[in-house]
Protein backbone atom coordinates (compact mmCIF):
# COMPACT_ATOMS: atom_id res chain seq x y z
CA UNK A 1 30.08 185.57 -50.79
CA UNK A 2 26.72 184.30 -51.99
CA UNK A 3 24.91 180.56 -51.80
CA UNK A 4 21.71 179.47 -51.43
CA UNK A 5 21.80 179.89 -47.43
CA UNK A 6 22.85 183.63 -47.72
CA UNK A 7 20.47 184.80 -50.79
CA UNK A 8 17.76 183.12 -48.44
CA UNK A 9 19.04 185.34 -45.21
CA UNK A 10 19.37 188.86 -47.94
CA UNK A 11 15.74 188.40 -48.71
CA UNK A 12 14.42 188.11 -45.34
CA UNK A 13 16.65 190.40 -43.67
CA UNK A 14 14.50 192.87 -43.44
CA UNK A 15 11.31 191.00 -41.86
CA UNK A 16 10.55 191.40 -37.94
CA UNK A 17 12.43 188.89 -36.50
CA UNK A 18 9.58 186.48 -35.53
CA UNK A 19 8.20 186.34 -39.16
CA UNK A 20 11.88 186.09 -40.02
CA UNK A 21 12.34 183.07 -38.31
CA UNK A 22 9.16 181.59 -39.45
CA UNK A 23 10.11 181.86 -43.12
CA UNK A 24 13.85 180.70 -42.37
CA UNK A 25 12.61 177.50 -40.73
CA UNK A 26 10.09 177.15 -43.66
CA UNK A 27 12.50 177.38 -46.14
CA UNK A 28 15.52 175.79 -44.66
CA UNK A 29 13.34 172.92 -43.95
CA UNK A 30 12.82 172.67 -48.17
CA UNK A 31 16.80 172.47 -48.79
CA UNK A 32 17.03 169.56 -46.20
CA UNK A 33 13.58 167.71 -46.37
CA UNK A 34 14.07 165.92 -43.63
CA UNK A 35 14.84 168.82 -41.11
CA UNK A 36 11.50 170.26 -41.99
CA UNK A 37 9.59 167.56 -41.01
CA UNK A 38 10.98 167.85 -37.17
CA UNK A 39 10.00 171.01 -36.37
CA UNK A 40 13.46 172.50 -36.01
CA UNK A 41 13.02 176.51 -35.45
CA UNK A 42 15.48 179.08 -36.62
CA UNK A 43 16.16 181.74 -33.97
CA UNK A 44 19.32 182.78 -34.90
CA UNK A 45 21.26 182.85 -38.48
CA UNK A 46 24.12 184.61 -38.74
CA UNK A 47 27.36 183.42 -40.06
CA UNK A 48 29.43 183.95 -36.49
CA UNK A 49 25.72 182.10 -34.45
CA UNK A 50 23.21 179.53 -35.60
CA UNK A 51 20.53 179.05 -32.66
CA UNK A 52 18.09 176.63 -33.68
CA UNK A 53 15.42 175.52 -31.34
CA UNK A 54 13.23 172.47 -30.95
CA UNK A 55 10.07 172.20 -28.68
CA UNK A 56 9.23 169.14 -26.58
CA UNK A 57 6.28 167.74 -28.25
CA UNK A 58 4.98 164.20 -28.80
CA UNK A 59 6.74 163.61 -31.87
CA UNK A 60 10.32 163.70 -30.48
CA UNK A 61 9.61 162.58 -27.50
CA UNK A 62 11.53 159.32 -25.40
CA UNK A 63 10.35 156.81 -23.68
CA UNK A 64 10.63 159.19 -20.51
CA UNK A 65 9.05 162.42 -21.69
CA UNK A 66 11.90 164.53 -22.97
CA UNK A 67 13.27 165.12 -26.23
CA UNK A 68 14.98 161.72 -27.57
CA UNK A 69 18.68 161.83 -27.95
CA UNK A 70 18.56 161.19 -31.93
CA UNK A 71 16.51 164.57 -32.29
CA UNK A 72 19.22 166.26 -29.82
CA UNK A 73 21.80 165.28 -31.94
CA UNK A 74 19.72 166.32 -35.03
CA UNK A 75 19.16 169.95 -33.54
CA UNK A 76 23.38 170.30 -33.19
CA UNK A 77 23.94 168.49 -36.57
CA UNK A 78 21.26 171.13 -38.29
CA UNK A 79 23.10 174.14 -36.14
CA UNK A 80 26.44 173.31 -37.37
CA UNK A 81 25.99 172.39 -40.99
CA UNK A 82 23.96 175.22 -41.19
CA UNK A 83 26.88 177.37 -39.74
CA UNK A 84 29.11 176.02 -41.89
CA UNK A 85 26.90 175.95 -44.85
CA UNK A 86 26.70 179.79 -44.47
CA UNK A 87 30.05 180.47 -44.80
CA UNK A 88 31.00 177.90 -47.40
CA UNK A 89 31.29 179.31 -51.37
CA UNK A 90 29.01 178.02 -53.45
CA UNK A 91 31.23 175.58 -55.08
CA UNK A 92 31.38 173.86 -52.24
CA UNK A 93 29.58 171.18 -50.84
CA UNK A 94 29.53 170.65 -46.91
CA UNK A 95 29.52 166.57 -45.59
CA UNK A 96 29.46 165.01 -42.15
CA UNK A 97 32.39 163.37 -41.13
CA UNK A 98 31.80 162.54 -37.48
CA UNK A 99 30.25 164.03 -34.16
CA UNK A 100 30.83 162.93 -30.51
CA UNK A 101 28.03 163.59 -28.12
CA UNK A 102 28.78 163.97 -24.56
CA UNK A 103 25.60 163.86 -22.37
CA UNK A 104 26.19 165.33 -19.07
CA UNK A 105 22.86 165.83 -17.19
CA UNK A 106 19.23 164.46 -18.14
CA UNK A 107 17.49 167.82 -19.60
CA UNK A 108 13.90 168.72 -18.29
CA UNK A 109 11.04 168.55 -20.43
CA UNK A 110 10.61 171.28 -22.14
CA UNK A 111 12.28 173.27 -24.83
CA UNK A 112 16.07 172.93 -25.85
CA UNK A 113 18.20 175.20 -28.41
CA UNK A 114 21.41 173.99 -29.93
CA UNK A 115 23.88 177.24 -30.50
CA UNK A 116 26.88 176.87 -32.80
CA UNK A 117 29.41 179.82 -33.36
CA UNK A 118 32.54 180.52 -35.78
CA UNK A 119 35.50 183.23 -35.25
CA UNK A 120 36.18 184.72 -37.67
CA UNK A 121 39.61 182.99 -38.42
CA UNK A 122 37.35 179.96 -38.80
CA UNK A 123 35.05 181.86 -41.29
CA UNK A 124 38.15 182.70 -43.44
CA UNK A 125 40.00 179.31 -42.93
CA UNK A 126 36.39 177.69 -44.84
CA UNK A 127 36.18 180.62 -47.25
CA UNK A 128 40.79 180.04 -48.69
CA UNK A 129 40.48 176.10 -48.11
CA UNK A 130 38.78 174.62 -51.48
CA UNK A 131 38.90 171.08 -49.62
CA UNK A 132 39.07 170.80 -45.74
CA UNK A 133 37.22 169.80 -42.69
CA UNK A 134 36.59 171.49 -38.96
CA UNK A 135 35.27 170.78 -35.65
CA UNK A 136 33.06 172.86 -34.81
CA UNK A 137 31.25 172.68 -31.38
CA UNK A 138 27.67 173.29 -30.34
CA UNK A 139 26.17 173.44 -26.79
CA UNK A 140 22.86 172.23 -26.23
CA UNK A 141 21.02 174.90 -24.13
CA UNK A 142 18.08 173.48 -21.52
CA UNK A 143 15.37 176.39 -21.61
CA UNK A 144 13.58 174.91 -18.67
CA UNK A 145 16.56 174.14 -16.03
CA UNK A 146 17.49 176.61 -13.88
CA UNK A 147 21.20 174.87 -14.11
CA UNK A 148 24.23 176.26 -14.61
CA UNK A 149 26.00 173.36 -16.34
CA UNK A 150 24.58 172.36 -20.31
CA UNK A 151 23.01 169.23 -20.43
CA UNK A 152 24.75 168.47 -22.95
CA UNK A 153 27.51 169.00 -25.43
CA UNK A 154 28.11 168.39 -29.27
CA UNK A 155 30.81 168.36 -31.36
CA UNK A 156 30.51 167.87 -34.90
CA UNK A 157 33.48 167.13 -37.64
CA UNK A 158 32.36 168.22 -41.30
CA UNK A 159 34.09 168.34 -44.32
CA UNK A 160 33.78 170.22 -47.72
CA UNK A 161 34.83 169.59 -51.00
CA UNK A 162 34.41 171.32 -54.56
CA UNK A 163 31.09 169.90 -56.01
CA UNK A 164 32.78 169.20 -58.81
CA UNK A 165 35.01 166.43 -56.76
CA UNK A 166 31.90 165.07 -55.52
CA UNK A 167 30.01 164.71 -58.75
CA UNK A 168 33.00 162.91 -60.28
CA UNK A 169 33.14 160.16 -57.38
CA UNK A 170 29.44 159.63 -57.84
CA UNK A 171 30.04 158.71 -61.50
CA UNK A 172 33.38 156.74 -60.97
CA UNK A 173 35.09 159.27 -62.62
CA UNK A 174 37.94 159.90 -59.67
CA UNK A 175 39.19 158.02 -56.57
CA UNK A 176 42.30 158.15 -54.96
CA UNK A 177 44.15 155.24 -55.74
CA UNK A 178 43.22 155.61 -59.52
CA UNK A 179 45.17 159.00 -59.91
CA UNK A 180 47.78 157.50 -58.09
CA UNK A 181 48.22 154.41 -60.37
CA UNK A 182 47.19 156.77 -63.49
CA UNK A 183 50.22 158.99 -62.38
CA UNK A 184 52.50 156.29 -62.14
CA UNK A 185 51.46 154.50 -65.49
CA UNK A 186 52.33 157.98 -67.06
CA UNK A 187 55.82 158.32 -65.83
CA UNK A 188 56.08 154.39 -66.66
CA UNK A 189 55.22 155.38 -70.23
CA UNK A 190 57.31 158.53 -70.51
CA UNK A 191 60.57 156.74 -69.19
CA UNK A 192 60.00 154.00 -71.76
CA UNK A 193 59.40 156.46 -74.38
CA UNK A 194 63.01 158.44 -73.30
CA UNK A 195 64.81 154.85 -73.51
CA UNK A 196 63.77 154.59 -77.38
């Protein structure tokens, strides 16, 4: 299976893995704009394990000196759509549905890593399913606590669809209730055209 996410892994794959990583989070950060501008690193990108790091600096910082829940939850999101996105055809197009996030102890200040994995019945369920969704979990790993329990934990619900279903809902081609009603004005119209 090819997509943008796995031609960008093929032409890397052969770099050492810290200029690897470099590049990845480079040009990751140019597919989603705004993940590039938070520093997000790319440890690990493989389509069972996405690690993505983020480092405790000023810019995504709390009021209390760690890293702010938004960019925690920004760290899992980019882990699991990034997951997903690598396993996903390319006439596909992945969507967030919902996430919980479940905070369990506050995390020291330094740096965190978000780690999302697929089996590999998950893999195949997203490659045979043209339309579907999945929950697909992601721990948030402390770097600088010497405890045994994750700070905090991530679940994230996304969704895919065929691109061309999205393209047609954002011109108002194709809703729901429409084909419903369009289906039933056809079988209206063929009955009446039986009865003459």
């Amino acid at each position: 299976m090819s997509n943008q996410f796995t031609k960008l892994l093929s032409i890397t794959k052969y770099l050492p893995a810290s200029a690897r990583s470099s590049i990845l989070s480079k040009a990751f950060g140019k597919v989603v704009p705004y993940v590039g501008t938070t520093g997000v690193y790319y440890e690990t990108v493989e389509p069972n394990q996405v690690v993505v790091s983020l480092n405790n600096t000023k810019a995504v910082q709390n009021h209390i000196g760690s890293i702010h829940a938004v960019a925690i939850t920004l760290l899992a999101e980019t882990a699991t759509g990034f997951i997903l996105g690598l396993n996903l055809p390319s006439d596909r197009v992945l969507l967030i549905k919902s996430y919980s996030v479940n905070f369990y102890r506050p995390i020291k200040k330094g740096q965190i890593a978000a780690v999302a994995s697929l089996s590999d019945e998950q893999r195949l369920d997203i490659l045979n399913t043209p339309k579907g969704e999945m929950v697909i979990p992601c721990v948030i790993h402390d770097r600088e606590s010497d405890s045994d329990r994750d700070p905090i934990v991530v679940e994230m619900t996304w969704a895919w669809i065929p691109k061309s279903e999205l393209e047609a809902r954002r011109q108002g081609k194709t809703s729901d209730k429409p084909l419903e009603a369009d289906t039933e004005s056809k079988t209206e119209v063929e009955a009446e055209q039986n009865d003459q």
